[in-house]
Protein backbone atom coordinates (compact mmCIF):
# COMPACT_ATOMS: atom_id res chain seq x y z
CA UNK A 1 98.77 77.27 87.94
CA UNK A 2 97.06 77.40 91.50
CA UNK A 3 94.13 79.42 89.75
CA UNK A 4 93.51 77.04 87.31
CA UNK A 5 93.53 73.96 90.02
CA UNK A 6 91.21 75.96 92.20
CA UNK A 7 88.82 77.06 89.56
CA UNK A 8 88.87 73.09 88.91
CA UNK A 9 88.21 71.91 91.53
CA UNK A 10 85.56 74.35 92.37
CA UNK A 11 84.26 73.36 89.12
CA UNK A 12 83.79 69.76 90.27
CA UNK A 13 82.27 70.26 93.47
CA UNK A 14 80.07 72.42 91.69
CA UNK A 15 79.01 69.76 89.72
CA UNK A 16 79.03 66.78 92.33
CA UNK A 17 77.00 69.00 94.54
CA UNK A 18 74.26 69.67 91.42
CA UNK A 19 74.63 65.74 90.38
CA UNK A 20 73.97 64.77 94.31
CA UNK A 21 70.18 66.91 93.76
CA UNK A 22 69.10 65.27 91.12
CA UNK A 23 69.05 62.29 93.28
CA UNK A 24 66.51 63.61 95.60
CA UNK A 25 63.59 61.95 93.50
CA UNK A 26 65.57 58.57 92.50
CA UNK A 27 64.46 55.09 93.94
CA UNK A 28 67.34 53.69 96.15
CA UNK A 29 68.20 50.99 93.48
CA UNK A 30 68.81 54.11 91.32
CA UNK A 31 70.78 55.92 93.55
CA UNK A 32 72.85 52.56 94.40
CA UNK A 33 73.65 52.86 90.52
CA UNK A 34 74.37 55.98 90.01
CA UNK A 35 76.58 56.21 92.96
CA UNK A 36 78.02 52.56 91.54
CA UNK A 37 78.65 54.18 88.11
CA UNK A 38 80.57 56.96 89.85
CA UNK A 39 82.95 55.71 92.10
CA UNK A 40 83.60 52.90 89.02
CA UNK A 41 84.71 55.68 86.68
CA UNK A 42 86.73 56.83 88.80
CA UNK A 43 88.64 54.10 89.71
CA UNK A 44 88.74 52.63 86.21
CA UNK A 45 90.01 56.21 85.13
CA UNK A 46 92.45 56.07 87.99
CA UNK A 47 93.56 52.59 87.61
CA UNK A 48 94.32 53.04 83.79
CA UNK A 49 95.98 56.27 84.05
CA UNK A 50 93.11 58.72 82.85
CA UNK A 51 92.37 56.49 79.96
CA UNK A 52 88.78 57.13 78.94
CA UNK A 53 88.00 53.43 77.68
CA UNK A 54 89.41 52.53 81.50
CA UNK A 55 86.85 55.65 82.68
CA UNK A 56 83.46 54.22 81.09
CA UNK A 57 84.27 50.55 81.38
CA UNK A 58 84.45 50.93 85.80
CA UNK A 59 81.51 53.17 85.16
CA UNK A 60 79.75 50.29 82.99
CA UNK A 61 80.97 47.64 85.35
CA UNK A 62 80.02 50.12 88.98
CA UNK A 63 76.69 50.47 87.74
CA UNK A 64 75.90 47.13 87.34
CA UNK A 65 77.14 45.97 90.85
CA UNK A 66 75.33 49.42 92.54
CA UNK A 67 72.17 48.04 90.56
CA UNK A 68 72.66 44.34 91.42
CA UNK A 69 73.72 44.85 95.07
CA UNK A 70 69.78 46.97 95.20
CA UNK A 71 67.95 44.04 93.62
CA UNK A 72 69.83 41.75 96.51
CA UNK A 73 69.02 43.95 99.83
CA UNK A 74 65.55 44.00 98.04
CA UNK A 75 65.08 40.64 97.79
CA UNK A 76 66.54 40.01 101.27
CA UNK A 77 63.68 42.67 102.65
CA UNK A 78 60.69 41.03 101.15
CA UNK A 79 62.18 37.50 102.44
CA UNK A 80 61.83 38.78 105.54
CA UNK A 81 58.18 40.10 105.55
């Protein structure tokens, strides 16, 4: 049982660490939702028990706040220039 957990969660830092590169060309309102879209399907999986409907709808729902709070600190910048 610890071999499996450790092969998992190898497995997932793996794959964070090769999702985190493919960042490295992204706009920051893209990162904001892709990082927004993450940390909502977690929680929404979390908060519903591992329930994938509860997994894509904080992913649906974190992407559009990363996105939004972008277009805001955008908008703030060039009201500022």
């Amino acid at each position: 049982m610890k071999t499996i957990r450790r092969v998992v969660g190898s497995s997932v830092a793996l794959a964070v660490l090769i999702g985190l590169a493919g960042c490295s060309g992204m706009t920051k309102q893209d990162q904001n939702t892709a990082v927004g879209a993450g940390v909502g399907g977690v929680a929404g999986a979390v908060l519903t028990k591992g329930s994938p409907v509860g997994a894509v709808g904080g992913a649906v729902v974190g992407g559009v706040i990363g996105h939004e709070i972008s277009t805001e600190d955008d908008n703030r910048n060039k009201n500022h220039r």
